[in-house]
C-alpha atoms as a PDB file:
ATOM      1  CA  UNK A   1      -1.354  18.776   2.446  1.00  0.00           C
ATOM      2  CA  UNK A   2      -2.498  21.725   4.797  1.00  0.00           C
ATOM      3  CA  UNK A   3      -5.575  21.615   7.105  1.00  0.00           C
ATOM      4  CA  UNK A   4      -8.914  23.264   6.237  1.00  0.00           C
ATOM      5  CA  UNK A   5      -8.226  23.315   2.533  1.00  0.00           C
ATOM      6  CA  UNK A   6      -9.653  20.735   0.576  1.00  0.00           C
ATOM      7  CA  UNK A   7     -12.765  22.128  -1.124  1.00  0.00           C
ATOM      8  CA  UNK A   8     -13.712  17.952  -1.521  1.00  0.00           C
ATOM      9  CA  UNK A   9     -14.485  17.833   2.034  1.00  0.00           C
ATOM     10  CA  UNK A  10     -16.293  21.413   2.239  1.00  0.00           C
ATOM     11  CA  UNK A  11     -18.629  20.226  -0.792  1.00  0.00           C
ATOM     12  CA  UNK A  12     -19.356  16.598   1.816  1.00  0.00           C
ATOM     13  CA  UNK A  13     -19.989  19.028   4.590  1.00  0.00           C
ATOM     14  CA  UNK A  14     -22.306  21.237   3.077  1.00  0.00           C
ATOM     15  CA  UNK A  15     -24.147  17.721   1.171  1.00  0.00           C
ATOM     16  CA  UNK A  16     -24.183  16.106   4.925  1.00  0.00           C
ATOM     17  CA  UNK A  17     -25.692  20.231   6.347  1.00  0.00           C
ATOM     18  CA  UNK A  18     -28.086  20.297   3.502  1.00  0.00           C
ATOM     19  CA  UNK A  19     -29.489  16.504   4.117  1.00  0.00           C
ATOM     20  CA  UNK A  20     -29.856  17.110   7.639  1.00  0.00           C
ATOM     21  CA  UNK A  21     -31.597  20.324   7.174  1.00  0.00           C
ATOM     22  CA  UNK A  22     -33.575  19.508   4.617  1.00  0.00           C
ATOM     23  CA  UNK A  23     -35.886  17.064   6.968  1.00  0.00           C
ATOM     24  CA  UNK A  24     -37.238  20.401   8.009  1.00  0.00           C
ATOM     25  CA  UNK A  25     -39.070  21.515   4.952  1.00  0.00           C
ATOM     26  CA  UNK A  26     -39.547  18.053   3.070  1.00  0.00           C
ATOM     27  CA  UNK A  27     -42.017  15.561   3.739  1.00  0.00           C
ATOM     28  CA  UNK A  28     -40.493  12.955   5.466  1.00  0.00           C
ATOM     29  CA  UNK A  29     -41.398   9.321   7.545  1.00  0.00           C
ATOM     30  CA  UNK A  30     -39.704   8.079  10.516  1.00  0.00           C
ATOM     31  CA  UNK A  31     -37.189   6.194   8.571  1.00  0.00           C
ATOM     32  CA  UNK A  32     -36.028   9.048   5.969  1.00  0.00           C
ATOM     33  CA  UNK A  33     -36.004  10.901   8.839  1.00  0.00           C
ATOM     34  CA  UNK A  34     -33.798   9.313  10.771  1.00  0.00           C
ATOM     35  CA  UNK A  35     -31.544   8.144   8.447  1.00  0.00           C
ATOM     36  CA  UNK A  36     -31.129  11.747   6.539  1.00  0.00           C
ATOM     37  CA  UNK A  37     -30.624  13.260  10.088  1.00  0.00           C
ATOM     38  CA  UNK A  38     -27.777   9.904  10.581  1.00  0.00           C
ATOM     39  CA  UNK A  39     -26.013  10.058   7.401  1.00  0.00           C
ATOM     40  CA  UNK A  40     -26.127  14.439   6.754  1.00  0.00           C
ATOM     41  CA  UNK A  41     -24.162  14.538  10.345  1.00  0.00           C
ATOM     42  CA  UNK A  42     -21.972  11.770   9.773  1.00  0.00           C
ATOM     43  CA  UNK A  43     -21.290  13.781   6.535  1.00  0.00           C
ATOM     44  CA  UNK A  44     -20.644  16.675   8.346  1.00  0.00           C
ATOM     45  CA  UNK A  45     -18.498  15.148  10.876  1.00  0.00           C
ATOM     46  CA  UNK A  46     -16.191  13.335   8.890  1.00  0.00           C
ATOM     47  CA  UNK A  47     -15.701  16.373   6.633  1.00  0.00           C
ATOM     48  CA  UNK A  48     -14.720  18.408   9.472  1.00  0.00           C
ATOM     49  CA  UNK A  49     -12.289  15.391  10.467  1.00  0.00           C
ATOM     50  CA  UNK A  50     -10.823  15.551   6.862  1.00  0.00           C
ATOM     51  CA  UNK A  51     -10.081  18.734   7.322  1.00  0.00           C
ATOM     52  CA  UNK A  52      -8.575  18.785  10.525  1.00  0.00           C
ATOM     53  CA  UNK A  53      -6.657  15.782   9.599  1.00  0.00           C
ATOM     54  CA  UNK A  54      -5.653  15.636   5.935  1.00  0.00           C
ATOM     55  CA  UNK A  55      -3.608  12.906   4.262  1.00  0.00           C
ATOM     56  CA  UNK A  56      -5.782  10.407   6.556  1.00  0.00           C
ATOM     57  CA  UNK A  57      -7.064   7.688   3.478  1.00  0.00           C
ATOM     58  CA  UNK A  58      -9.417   5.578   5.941  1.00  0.00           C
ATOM     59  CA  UNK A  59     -11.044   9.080   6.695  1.00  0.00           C
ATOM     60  CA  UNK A  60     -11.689   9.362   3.097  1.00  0.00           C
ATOM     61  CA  UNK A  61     -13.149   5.877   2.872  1.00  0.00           C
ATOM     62  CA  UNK A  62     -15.503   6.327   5.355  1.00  0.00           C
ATOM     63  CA  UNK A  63     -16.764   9.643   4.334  1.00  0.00           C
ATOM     64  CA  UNK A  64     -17.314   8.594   0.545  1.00  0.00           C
ATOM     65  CA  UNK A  65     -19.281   5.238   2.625  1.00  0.00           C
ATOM     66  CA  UNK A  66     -21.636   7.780   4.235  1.00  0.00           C
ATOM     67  CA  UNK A  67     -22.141   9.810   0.895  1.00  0.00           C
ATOM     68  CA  UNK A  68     -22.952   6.422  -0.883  1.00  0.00           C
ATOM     69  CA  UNK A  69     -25.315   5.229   2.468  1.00  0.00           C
ATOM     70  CA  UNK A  70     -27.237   8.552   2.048  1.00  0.00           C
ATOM     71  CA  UNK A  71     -27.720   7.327  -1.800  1.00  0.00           C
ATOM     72  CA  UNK A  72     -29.381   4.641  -0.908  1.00  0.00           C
ATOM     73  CA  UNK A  73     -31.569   5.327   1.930  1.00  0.00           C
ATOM     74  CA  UNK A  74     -34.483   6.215  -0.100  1.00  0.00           C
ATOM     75  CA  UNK A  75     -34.249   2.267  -1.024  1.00  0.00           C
ATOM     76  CA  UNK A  76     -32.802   1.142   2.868  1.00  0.00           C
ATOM     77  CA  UNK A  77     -35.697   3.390   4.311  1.00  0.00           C
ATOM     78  CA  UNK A  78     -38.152   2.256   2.288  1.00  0.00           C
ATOM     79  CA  UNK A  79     -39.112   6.294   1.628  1.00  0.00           C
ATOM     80  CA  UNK A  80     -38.685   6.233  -2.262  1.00  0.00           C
ATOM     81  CA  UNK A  81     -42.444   7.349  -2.986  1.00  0.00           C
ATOM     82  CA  UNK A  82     -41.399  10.352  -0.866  1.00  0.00           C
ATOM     83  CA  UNK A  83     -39.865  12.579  -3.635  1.00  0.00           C
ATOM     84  CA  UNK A  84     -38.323  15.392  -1.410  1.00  0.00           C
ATOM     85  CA  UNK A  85     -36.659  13.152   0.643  1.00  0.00           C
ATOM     86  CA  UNK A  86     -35.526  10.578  -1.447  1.00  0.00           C
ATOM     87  CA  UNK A  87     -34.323  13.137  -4.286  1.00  0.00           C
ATOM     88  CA  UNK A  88     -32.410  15.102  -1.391  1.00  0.00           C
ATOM     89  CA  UNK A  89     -31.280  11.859  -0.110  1.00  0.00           C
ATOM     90  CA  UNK A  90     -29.910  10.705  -3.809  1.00  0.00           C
ATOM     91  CA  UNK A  91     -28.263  13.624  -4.570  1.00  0.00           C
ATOM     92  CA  UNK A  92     -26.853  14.901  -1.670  1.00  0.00           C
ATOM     93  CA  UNK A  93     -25.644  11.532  -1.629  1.00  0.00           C
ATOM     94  CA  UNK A  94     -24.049  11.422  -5.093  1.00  0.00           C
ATOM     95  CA  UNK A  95     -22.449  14.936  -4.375  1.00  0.00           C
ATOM     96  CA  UNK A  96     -20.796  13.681  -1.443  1.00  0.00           C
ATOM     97  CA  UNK A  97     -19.439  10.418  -2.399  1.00  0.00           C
ATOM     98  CA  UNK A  98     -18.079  11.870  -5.618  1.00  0.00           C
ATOM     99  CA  UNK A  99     -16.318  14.533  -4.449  1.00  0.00           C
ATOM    100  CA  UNK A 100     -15.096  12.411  -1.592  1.00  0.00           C
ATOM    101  CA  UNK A 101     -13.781   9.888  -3.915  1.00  0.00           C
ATOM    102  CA  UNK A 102     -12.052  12.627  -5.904  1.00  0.00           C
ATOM    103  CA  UNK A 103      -9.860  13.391  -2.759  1.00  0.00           C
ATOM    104  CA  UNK A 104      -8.658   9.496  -2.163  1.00  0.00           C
ATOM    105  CA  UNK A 105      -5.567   9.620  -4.577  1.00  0.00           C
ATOM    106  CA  UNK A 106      -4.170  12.690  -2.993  1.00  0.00           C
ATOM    107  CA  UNK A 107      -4.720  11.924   0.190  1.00  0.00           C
ATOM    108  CA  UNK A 108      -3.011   8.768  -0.240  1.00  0.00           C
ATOM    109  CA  UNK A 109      -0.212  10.779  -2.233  1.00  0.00           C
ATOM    110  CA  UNK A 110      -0.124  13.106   0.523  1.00  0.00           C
ATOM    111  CA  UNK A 111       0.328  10.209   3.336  1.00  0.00           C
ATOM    112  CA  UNK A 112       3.051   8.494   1.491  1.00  0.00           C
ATOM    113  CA  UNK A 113       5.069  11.827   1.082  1.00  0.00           C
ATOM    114  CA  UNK A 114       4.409  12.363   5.145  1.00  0.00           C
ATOM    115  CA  UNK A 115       5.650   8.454   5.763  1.00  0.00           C
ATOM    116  CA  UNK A 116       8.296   8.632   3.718  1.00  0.00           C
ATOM    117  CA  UNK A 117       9.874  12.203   3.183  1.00  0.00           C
ATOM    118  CA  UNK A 118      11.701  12.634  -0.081  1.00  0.00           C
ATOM    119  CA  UNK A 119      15.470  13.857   0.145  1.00  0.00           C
END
């Protein structure tokens, strides 16, 4: 699998960007806040990770956890009545985690063919 690639971890990046961002123009509390601002980098982080480092399945786990945490911050945050944020929280959330999880099998394909090399 070659580095900066997978469109899976672009679509995470720009979910985590978008969450982050979107504190500016949405009305927010403290909590949706800072948990949008938490989860959107970790997002973004862990996408650029991915890319940098393919074929790494614990990278993909975590990434798809911080899609799904986003998800339910609205509900963790207590912020639900708050329709920008939650609604940018739940889907940004979805997006991420679901494309995330579509990148697990070959990452894990592609780590087995890097540990062991077919002849």
């Amino acid at each position: 699998m070659k580095k900066w690639t997978r469109w899976e971890d672009y679509v995470a990046i720009v979910a985590g960007l978008y969450a982050a961002l979107a504190t500016l123009w949405t009305t927010q509390t403290t909590s949706s806040t800072s948990l949008m601002l938490v989860f959107g980098v970790l997002l973004v982080v862990s996408g650029v990770t991915n890319l940098a480092m393919p074929s790494t399945p614990w990278l993909e786990y975590a990434q798809c956890a911080f899609g799904v945490l986003l998800f339910a911050s609205p509900w963790m945050g207590m912020y639900t009545a708050h329709m920008g944020a939650s609604w940018t929280s739940w889907i940004a959330g979805i997006i991420a985690a679901g494309a995330t999880a579509a990148a697990f099998k070959p990452a894990i394909d592609a780590q087995h063919h890097r540990v062991m090399p077919s002849h």
